[in-house]
Protein backbone atom coordinates (compact mmCIF):
# COMPACT_ATOMS: atom_id res chain seq x y z
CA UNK A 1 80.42 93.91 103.87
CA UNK A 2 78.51 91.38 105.31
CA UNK A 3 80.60 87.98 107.09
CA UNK A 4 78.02 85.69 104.92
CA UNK A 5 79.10 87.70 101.44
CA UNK A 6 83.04 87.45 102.29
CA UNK A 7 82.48 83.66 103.27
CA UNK A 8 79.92 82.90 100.53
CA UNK A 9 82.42 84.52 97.57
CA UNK A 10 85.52 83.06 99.36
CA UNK A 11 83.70 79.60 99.15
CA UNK A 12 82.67 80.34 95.49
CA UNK A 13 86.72 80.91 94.66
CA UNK A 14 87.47 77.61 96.17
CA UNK A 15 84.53 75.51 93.82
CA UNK A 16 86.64 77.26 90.86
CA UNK A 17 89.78 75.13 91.75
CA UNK A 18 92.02 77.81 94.03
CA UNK A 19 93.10 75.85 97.19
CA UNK A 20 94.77 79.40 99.26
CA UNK A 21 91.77 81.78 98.86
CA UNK A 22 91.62 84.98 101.10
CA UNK A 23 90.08 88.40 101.29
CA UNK A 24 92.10 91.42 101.01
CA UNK A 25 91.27 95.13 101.04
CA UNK A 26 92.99 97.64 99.47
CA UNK A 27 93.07 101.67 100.13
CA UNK A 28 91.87 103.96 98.02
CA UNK A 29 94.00 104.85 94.73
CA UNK A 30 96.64 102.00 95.93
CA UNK A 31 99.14 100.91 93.05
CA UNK A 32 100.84 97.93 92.78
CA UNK A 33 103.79 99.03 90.12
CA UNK A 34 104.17 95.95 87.37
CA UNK A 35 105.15 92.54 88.96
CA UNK A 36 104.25 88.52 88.31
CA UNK A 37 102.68 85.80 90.62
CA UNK A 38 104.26 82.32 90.22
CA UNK A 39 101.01 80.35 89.59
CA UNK A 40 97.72 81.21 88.28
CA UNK A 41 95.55 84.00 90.47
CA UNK A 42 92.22 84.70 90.19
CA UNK A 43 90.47 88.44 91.77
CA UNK A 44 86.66 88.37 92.56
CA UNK A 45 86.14 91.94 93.23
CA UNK A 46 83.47 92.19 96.70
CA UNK A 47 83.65 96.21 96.93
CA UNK A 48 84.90 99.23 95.29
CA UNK A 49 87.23 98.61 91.81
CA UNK A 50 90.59 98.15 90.25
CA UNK A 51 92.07 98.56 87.38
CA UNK A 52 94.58 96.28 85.63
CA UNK A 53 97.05 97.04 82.78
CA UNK A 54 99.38 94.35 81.36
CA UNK A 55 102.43 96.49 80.01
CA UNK A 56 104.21 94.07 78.29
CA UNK A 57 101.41 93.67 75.95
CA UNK A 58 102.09 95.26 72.28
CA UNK A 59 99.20 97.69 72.95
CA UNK A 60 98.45 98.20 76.45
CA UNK A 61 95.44 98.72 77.68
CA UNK A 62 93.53 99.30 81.15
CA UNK A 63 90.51 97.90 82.24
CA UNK A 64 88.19 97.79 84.97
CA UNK A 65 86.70 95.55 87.07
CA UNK A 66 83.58 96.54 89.66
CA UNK A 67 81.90 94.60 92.18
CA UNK A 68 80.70 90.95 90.87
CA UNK A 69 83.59 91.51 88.61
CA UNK A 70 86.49 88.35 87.79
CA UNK A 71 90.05 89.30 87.22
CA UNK A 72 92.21 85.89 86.12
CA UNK A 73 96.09 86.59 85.93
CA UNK A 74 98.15 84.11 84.01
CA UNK A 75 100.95 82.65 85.86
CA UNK A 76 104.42 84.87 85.21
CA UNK A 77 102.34 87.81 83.10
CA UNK A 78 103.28 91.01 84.03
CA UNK A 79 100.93 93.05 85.38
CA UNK A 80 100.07 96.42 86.99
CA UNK A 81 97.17 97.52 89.51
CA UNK A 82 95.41 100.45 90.31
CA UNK A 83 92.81 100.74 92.56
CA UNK A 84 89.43 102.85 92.42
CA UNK A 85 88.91 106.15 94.59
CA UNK A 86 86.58 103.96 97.27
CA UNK A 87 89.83 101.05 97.78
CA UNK A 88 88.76 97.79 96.67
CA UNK A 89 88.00 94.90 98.39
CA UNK A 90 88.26 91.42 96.40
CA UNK A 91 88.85 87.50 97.21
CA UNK A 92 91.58 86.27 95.89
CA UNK A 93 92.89 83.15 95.00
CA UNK A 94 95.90 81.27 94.41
C-alpha cells in the first residue's frame, strides 16, 4: 500500500469526526472473539477483508466488508471479527 493511500484514508477518517485515527494490519484468518469498545469506532477497510458478526443480536448475522468498505461499531455493542484469507488492513478510528 502506497504511504499517500494510508495518509490520504487516515486523513479522510479524521474529516468524519474521529480525533485517534491509526492504521492497523491484521494476519490472515485473525479472530477477535466477541468484545465492546467504550466509544464509537469506525473501520475503513485499505486491503484485504473482514468479517463482522454482532452475536447479541436476535438473529445474527455476518457480513463483509472489502477494500473501500466502512465498518461503524456502536459504542458498548458486542461484536466479533474475522478476518479474510489475505489479513486485512483498515484505518481505524476512535
Amino acid at each position: 500500500m502506497a504511504l499517500k493511500v494510508q495518509k490520504d484514508a487516515e486523513a479522510e477518517v479524521r474529516s468524519w469526526g474521529f480525533s485517534h485515527v491509526f492504521t492497523w494490519t491484521d494476519r490472515p484468518n485473525a479472530h477477535y472473539p466477541p468484545h465492546t469498545h467504550t466509544g464509537l469506532t469506525t473501520h475503513l477497510i485499505l486491503r484485504g477483508s473482514l468479517t463482522v458478526t454482532y452475536p447479541d443480536d436476535v438473529s445474527p448475522a455476518k457480513e463483509t466488508f472489502g477494500p473501500g468498505g466502512r465498518l461503524d461499531v456502536a459504542a458498548g455493542r458486542s461484536h466479533e471479527v474475522w478476518m479474510g484469507s489475505e489479513g486485512c488492513t483498515y484505518v481505524i478510528g476512535e
